[in-house]
Protein backbone atom coordinates (compact mmCIF):
# COMPACT_ATOMS: atom_id res chain seq x y z
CA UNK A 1 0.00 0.00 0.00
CA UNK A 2 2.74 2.47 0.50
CA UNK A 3 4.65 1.90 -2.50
CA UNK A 4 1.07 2.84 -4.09
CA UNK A 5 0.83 5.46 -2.42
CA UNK A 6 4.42 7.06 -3.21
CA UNK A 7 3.92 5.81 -6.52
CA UNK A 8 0.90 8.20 -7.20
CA UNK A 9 2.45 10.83 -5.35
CA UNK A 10 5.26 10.67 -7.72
CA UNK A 11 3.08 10.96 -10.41
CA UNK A 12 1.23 13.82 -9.33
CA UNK A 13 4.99 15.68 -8.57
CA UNK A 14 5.72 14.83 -12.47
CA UNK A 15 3.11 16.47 -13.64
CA UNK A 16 2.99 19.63 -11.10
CA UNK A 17 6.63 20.39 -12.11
CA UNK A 18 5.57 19.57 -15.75
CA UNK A 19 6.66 22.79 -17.86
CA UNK A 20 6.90 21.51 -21.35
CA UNK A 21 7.16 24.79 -23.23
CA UNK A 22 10.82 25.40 -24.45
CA UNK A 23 12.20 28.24 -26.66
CA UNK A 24 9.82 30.51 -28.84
CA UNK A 25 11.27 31.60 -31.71
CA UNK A 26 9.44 34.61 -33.80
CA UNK A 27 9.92 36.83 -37.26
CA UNK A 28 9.68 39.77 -35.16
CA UNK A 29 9.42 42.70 -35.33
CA UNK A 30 6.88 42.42 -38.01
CA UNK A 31 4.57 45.50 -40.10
CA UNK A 32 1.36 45.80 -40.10
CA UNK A 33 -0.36 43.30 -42.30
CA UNK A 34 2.10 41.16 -42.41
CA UNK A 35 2.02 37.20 -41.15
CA UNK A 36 3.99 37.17 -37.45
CA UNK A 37 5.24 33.31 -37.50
CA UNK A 38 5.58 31.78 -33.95
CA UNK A 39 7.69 28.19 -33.84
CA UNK A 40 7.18 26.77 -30.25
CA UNK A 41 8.98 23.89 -28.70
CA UNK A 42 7.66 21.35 -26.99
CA UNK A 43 9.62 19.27 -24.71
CA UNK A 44 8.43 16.09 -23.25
CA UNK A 45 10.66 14.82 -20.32
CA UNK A 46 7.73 13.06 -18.92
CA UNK A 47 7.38 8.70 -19.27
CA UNK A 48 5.05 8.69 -21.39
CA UNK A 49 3.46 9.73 -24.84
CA UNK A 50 1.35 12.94 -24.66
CA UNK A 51 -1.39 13.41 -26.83
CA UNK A 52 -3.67 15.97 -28.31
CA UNK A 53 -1.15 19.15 -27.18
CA UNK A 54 -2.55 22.21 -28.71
CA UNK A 55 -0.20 25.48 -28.18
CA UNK A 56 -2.53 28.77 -28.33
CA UNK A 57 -1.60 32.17 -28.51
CA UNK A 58 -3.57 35.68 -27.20
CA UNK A 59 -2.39 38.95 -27.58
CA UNK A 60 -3.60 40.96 -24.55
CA UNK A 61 -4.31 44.13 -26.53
CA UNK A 62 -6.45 43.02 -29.02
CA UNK A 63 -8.01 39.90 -27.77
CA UNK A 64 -7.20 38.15 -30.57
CA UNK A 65 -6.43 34.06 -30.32
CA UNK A 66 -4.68 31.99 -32.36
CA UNK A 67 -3.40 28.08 -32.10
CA UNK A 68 -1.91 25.11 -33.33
CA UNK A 69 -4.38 21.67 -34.09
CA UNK A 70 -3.70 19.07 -31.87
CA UNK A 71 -0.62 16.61 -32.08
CA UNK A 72 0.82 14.20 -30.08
CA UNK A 73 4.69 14.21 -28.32
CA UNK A 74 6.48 11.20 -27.71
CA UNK A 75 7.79 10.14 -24.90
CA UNK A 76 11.58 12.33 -24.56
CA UNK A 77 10.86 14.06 -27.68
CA UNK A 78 11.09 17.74 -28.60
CA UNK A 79 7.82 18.85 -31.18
CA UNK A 80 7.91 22.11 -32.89
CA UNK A 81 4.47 23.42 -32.97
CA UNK A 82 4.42 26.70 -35.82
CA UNK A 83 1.32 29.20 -35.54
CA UNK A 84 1.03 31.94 -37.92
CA UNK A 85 -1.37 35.36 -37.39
CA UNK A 86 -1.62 38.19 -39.64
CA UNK A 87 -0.73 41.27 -37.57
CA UNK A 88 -3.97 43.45 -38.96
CA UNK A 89 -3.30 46.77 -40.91
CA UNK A 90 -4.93 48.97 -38.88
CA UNK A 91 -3.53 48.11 -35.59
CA UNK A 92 -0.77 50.89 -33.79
CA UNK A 93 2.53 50.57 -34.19
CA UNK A 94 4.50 49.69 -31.26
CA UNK A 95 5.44 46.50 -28.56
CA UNK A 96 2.43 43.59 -27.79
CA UNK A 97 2.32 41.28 -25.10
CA UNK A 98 1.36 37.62 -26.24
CA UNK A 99 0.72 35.10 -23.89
CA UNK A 100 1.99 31.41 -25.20
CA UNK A 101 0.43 28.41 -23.63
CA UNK A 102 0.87 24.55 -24.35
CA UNK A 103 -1.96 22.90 -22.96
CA UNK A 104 -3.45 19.07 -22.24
CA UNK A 105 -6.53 17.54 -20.90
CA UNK A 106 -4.13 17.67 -17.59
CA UNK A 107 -1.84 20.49 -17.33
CA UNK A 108 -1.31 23.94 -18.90
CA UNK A 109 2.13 25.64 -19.11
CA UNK A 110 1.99 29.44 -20.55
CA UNK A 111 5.24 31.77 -21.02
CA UNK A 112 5.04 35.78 -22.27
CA UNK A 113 6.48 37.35 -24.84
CA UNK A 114 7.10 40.43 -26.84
CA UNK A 115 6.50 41.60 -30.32
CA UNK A 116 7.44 44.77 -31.74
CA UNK A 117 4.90 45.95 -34.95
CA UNK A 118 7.12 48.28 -36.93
């Protein structure tokens, strides 16, 4: 019974400290009306395969979403997840907050960054 019970709170420890999202690379800065490219990496450390990830993207200032279908990681492997968005033409120029998130059925992970319309 207690190796059960370690067991599971192993688990649960796994998937607390579970941060999967790794670097963001972007085309920024970008112009207005142009497509801003996101590539995302997703690492999976955990023991087992993940599936249906979906990485989604909001941008604070405009409450607009975008995101990835879903996809599956293996089990130690590293997924590159690409969303695109065309920055509209009538937005102001100037730095936007976008909040990145890879998310599960059982955990979400999110990370900021900046973009710079020029």
């Amino acid at each position: 019974m207690y190796k059960k019970f370690l067991l599971l709170i192993l688990m649960i420890f796994s998937l607390v400290s579970f941060q999967p999202l790794g670097a963001i690379f972007t085309n920024d800065p970008v112009r207005r009306g142009q497509e801003l490219v996101l590539n995302v990496n997703i690492d999976n450390d955990l023991n087992y395969k993940i599936k249906d990830m979906q990485v989604r993207a909001f941008v604070y200032d405009l409450g607009e979403v975008f995101s990835s279908n879903e996809f599956d990681v293996g089990r130690g492997d590293t997924v590159t997840s690409r969303l695109n968005w065309e920055v509209p033409e009538d937005i102001p120029l100037g730095e936007y907050v976008i909040k990145v998130s890879a998310s599960h059925d059982r955990f979400r992970h999110s990370k900021h960054i900046f973009i710079e319309v020029i």
